[in-house]
C-alpha atoms as a PDB file:
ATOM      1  CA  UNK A   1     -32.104-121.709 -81.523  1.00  0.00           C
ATOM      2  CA  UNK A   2     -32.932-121.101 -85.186  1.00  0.00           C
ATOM      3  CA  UNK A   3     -30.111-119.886 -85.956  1.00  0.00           C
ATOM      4  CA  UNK A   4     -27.959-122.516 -84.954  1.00  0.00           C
ATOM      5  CA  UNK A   5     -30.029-124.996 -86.511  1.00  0.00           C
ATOM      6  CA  UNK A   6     -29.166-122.525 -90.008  1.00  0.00           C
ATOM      7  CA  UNK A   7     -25.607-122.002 -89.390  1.00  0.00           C
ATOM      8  CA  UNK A   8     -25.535-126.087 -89.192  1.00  0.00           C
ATOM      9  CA  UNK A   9     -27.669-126.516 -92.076  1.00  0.00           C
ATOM     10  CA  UNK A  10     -24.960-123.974 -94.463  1.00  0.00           C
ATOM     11  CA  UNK A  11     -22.239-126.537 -92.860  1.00  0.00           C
ATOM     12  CA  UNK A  12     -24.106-129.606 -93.508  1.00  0.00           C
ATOM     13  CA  UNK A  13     -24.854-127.691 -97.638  1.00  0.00           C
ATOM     14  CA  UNK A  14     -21.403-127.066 -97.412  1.00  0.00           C
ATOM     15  CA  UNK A  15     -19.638-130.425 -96.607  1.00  0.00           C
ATOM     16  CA  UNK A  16     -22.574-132.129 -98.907  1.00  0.00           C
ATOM     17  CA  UNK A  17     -21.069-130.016-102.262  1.00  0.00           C
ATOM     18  CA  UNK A  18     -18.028-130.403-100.938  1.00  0.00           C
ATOM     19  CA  UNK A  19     -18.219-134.487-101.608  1.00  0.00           C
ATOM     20  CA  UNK A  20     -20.197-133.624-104.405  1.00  0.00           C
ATOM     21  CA  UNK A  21     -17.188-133.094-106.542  1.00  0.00           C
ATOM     22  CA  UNK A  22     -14.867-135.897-104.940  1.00  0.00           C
ATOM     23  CA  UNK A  23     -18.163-138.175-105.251  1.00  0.00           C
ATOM     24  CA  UNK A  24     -17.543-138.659-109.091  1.00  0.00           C
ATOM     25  CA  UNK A  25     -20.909-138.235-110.745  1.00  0.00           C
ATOM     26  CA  UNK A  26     -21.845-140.847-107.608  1.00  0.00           C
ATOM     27  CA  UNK A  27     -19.416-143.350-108.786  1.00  0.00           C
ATOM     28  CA  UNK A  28     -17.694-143.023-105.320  1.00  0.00           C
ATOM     29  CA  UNK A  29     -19.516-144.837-102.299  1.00  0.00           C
ATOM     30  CA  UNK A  30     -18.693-142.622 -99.381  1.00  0.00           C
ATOM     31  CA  UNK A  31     -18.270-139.611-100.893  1.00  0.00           C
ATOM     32  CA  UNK A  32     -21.858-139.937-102.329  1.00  0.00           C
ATOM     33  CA  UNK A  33     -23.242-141.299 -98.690  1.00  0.00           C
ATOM     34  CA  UNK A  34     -22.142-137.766 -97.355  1.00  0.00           C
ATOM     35  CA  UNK A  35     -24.192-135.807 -99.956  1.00  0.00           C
ATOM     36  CA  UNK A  36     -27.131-137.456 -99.031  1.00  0.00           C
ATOM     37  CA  UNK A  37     -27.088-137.067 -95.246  1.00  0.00           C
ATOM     38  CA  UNK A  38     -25.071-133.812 -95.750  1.00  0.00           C
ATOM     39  CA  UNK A  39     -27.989-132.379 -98.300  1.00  0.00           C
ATOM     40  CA  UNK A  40     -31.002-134.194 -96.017  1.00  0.00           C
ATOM     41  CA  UNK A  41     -29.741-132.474 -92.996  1.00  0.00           C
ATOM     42  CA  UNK A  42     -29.327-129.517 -94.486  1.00  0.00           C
ATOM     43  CA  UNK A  43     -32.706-129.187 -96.035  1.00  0.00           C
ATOM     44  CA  UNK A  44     -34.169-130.445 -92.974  1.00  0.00           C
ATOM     45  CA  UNK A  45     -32.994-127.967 -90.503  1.00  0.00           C
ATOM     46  CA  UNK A  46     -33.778-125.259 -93.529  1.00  0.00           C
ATOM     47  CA  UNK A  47     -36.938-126.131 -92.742  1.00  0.00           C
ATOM     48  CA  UNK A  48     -36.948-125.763 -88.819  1.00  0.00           C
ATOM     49  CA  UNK A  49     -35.606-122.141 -89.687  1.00  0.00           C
ATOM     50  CA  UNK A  50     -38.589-121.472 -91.809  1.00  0.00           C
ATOM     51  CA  UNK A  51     -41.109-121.907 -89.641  1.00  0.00           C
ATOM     52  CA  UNK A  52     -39.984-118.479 -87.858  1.00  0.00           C
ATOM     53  CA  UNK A  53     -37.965-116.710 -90.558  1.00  0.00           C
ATOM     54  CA  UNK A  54     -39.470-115.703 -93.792  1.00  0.00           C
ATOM     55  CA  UNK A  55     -38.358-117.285 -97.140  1.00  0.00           C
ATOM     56  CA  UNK A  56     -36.215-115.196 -98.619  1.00  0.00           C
ATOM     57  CA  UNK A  57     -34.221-114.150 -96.000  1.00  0.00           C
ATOM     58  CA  UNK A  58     -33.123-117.715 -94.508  1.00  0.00           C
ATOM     59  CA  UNK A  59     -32.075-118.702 -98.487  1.00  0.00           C
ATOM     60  CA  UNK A  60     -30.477-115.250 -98.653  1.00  0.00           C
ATOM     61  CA  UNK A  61     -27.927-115.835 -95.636  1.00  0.00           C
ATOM     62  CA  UNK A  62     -27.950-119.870 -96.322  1.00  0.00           C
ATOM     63  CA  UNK A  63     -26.784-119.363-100.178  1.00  0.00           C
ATOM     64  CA  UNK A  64     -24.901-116.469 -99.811  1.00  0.00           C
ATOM     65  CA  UNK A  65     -22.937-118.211 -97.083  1.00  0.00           C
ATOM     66  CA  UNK A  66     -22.761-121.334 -98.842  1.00  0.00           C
ATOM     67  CA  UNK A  67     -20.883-119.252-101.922  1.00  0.00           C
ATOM     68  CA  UNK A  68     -18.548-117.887 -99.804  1.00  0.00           C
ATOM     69  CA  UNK A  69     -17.269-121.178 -97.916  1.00  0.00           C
ATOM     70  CA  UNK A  70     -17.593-123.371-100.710  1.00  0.00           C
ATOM     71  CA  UNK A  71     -15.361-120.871-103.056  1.00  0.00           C
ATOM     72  CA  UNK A  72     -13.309-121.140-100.153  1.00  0.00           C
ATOM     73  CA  UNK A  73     -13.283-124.891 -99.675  1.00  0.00           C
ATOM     74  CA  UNK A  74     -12.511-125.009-103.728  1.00  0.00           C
ATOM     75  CA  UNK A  75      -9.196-123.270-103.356  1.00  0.00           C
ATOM     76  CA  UNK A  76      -7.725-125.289-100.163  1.00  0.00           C
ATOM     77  CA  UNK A  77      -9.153-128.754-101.331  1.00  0.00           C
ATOM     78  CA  UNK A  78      -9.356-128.495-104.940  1.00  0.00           C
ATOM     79  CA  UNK A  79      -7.143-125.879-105.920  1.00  0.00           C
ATOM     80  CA  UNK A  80      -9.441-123.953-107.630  1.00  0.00           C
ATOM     81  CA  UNK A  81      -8.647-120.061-107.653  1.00  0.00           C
ATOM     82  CA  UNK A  82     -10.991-117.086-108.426  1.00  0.00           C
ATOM     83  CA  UNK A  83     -10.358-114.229-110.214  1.00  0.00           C
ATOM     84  CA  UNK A  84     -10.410-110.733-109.298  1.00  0.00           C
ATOM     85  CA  UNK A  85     -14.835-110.482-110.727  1.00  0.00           C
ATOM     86  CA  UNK A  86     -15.910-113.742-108.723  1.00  0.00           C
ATOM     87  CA  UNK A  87     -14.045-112.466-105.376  1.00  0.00           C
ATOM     88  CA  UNK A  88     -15.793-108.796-106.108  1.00  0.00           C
ATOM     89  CA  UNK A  89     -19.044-110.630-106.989  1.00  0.00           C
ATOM     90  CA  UNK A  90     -19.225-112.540-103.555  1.00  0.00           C
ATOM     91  CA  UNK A  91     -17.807-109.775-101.323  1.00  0.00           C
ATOM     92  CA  UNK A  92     -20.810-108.228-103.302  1.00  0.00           C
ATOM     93  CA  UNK A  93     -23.009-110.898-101.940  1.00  0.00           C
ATOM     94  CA  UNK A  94     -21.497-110.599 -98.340  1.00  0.00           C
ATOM     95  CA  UNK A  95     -22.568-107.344 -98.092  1.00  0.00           C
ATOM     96  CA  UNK A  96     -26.022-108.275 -98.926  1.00  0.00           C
ATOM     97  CA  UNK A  97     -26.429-110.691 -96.550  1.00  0.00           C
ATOM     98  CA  UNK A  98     -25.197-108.205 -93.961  1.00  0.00           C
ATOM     99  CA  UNK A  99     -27.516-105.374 -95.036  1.00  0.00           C
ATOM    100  CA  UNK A 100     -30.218-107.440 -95.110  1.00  0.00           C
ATOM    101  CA  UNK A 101     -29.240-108.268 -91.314  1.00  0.00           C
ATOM    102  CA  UNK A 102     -28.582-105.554 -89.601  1.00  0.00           C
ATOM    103  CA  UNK A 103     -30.898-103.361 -91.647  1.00  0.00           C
ATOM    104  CA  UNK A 104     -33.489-104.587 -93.211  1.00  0.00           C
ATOM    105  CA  UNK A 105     -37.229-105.149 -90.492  1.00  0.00           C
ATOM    106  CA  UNK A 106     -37.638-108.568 -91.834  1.00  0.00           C
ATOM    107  CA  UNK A 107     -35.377-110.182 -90.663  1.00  0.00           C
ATOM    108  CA  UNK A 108     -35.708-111.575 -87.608  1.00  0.00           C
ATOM    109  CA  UNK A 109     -33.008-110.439 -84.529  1.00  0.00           C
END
């Protein structure tokens, strides 16, 4: 169950920075609505992970997958492109979120 309440809270990160941008420095009504729930909810069920993961390895696989689909988000909302270093950089951080998975003893499987 804790990991569906972290795979929510990276969407819920995700769609919150997504309106981030579109909310206009909060000038924007709705866009600035769904960074609060979308950043509440997300911190919230961050915290319903912690309580049987340890620390670092929840905000490892939360950032790290928050990078990837916000980059990702970026370049089919925003047209925003990366480079040849930031896609190395976050295939870079990929791969530490899947060492730290599938070999690492703390965390939890």
């Amino acid at each position: 169950m804790h990991y569906l309440y972290l795979t929510i809270a990276i969407l819920a990160e995700v769609i919150a920075t997504s309106a981030l941008k579109s909310s206009q420095g909060f000038t924007r009504l709705l866009p600035s609505l769904v960074v609060a729930v979308g950043y509440g909810t997300a911190f919230y069920l961050l915290s319903l992970c912690l309580q049987k993961f340890q620390v670092g390895v929840v905000y490892a696989i939360w950032s790290g997958a928050g990078i990837v689909l916000i980059a990702f988000i970026g370049l089919l909302v925003h047209r925003e492109r990366l480079d040849l270093p930031a896609l190395l950089g976050m295939g870079l951080i990929v791969a530490g979120v899947v060492v730290i998975n599938v070999f690492s003893k703390t965390a939890v499987h």
